[in-house]
N, C-alpha and C. Protein backbone atom coordinates (compact mmCIF):
# COMPACT_ATOMS: atom_id res chain seq x y z
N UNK A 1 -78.54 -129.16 77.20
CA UNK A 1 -78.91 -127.96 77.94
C UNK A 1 -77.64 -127.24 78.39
N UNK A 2 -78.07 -125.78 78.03
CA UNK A 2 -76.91 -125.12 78.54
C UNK A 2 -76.58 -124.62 80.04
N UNK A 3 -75.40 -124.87 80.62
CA UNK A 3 -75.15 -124.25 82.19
C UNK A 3 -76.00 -122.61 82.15
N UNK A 4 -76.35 -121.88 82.83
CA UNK A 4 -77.03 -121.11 83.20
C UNK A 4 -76.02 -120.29 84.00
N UNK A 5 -74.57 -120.43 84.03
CA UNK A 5 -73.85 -119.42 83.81
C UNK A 5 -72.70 -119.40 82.51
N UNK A 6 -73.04 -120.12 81.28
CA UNK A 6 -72.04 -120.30 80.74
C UNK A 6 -73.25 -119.42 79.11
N UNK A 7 -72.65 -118.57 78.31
CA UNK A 7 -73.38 -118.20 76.81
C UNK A 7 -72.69 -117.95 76.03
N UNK A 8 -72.71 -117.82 74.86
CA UNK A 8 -72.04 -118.30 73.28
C UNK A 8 -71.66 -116.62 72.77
N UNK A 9 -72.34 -115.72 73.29
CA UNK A 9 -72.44 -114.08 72.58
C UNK A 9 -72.92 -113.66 73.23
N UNK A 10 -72.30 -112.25 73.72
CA UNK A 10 -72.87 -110.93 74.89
C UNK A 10 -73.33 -110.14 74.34
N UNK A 11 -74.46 -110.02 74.48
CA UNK A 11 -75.31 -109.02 73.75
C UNK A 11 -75.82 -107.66 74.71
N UNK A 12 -75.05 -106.31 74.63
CA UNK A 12 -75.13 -105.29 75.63
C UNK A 12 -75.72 -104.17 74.68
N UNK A 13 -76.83 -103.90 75.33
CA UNK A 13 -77.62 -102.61 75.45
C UNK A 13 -77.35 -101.49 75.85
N UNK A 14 -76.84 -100.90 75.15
CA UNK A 14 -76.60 -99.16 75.60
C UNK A 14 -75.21 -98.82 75.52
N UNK A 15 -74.25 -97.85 74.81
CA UNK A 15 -73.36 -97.84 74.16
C UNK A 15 -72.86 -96.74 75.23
N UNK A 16 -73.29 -96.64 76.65
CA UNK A 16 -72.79 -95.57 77.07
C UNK A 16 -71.35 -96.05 77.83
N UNK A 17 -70.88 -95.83 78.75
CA UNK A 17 -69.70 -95.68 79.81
C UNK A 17 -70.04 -96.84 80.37
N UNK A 18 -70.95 -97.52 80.42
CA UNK A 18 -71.11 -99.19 81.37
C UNK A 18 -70.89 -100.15 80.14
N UNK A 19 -71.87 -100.10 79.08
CA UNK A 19 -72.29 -100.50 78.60
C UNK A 19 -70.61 -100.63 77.41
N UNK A 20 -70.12 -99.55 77.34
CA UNK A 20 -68.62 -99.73 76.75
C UNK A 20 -67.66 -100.80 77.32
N UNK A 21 -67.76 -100.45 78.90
CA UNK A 21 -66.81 -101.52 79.55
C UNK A 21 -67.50 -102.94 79.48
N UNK A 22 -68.59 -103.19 79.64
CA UNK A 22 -69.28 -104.45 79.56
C UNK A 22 -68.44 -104.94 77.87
N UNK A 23 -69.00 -104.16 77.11
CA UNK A 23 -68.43 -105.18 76.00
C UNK A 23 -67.04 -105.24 75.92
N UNK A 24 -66.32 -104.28 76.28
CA UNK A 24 -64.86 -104.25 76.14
C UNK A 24 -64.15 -105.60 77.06
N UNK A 25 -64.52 -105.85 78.41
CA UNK A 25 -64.21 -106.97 78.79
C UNK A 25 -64.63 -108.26 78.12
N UNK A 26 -65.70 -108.54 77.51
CA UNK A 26 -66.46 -109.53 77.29
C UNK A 26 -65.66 -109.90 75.83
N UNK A 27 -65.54 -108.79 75.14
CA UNK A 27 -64.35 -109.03 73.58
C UNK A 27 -62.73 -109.43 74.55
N UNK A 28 -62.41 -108.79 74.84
CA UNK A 28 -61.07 -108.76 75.62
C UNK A 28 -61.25 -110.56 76.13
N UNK A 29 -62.10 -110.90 77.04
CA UNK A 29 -62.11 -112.78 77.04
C UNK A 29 -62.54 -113.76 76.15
N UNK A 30 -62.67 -112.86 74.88
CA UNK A 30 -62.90 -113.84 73.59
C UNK A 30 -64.50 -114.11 73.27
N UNK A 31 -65.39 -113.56 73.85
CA UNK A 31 -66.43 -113.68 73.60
C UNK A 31 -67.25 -112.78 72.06
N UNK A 32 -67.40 -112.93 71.25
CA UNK A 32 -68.14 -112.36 70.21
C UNK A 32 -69.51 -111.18 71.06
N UNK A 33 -69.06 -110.07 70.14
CA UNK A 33 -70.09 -108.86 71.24
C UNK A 33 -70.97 -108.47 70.58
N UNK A 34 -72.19 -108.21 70.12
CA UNK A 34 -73.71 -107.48 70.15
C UNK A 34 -73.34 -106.22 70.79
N UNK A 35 -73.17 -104.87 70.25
CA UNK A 35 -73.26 -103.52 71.17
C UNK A 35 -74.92 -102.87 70.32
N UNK A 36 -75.35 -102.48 70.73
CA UNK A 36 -76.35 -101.53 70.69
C UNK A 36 -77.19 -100.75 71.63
N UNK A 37 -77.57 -99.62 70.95
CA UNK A 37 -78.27 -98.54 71.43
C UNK A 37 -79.34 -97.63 70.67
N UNK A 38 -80.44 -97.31 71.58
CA UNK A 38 -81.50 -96.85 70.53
C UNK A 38 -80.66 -95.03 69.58
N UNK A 39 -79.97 -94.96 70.12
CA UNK A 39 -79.55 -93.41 69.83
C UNK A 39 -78.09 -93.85 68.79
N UNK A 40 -78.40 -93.96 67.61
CA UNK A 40 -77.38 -94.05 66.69
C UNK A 40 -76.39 -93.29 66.39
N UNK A 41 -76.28 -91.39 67.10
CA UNK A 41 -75.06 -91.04 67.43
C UNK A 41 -74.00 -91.74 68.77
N UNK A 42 -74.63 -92.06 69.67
CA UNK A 42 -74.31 -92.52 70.93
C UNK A 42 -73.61 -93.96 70.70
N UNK A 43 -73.87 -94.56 69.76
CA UNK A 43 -73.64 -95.86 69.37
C UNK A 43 -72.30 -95.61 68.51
N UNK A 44 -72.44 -94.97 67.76
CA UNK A 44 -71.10 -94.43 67.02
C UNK A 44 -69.77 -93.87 67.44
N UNK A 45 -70.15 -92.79 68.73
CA UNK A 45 -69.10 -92.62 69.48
C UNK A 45 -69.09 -93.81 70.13
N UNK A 46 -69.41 -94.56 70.86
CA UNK A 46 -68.76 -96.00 71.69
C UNK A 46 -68.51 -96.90 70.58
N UNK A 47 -68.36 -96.97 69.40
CA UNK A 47 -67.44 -97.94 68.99
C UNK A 47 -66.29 -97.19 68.51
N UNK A 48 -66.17 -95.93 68.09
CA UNK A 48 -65.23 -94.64 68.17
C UNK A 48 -64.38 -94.94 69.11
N UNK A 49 -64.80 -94.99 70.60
CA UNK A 49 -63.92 -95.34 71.25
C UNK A 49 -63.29 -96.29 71.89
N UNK A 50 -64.11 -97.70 71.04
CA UNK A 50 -63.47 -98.89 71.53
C UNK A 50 -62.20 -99.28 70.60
N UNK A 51 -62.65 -98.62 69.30
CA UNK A 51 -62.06 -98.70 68.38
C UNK A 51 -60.44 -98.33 68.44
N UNK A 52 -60.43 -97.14 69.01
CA UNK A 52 -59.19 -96.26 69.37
C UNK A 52 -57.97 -96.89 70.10
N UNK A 53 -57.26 -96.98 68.90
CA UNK A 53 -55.83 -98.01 69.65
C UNK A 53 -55.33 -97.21 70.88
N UNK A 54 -55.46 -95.90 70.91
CA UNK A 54 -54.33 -95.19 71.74
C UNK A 54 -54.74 -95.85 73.52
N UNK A 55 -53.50 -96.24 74.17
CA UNK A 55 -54.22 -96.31 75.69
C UNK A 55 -54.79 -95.51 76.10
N UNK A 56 -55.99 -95.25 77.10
CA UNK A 56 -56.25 -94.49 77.65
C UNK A 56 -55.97 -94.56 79.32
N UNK A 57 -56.67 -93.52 80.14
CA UNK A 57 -56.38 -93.39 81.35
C UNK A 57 -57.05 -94.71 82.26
N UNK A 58 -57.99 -94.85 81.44
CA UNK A 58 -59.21 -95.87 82.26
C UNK A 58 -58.87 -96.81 82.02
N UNK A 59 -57.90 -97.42 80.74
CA UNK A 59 -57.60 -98.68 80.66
C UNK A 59 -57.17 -98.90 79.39
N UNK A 60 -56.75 -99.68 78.06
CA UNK A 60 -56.62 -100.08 77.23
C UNK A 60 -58.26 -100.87 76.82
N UNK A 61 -58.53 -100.42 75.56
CA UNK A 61 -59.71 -101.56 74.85
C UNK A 61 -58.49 -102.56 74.03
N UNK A 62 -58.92 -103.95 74.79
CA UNK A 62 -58.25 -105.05 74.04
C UNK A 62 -59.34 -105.65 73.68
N UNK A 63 -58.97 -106.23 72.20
CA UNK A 63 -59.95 -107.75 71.81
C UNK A 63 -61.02 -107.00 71.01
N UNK A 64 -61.34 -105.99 70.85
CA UNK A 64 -62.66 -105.36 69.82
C UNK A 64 -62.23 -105.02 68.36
N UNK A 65 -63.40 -105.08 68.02
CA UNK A 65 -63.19 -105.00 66.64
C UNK A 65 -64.38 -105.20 65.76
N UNK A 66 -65.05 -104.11 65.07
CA UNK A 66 -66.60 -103.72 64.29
C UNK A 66 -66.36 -104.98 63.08
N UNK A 67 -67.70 -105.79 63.34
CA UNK A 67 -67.62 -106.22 62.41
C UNK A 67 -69.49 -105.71 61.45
């Protein structure tokens, strides 16, 4: 049985401005990420911009990467 704070893959719903940082930390500590969203433009720009080496103001995306 697994600890009940401990899981194998983060699986985040909604590709917006939360839902970006949620996975961006969760890749960034080595965790394998699930991003999705019902709106398949919306989904495209947030991996657009996780994707994007350049730093930004809000922070650097470390650790992502579309597979």
């Amino acid at each position: 049985m697994q600890d009940a704070g401990s899981f194998e893959t983060a699986v985040v719903i909604g590709g917006g401005t939360m839902g970006r940082g949620i996975a961006q930390v969760a890749a960034a500590a080595g965790y394998p990420v699930t991003l999705t969203d019902n709106d398949a433009a919306a989904l495209e720009r947030a991996l657009e911009i996780l994707e994007d080496p350049r730093p930004r103001a809000r922070g650097l995306f470390i650790g992502w990467k579309r597979e």
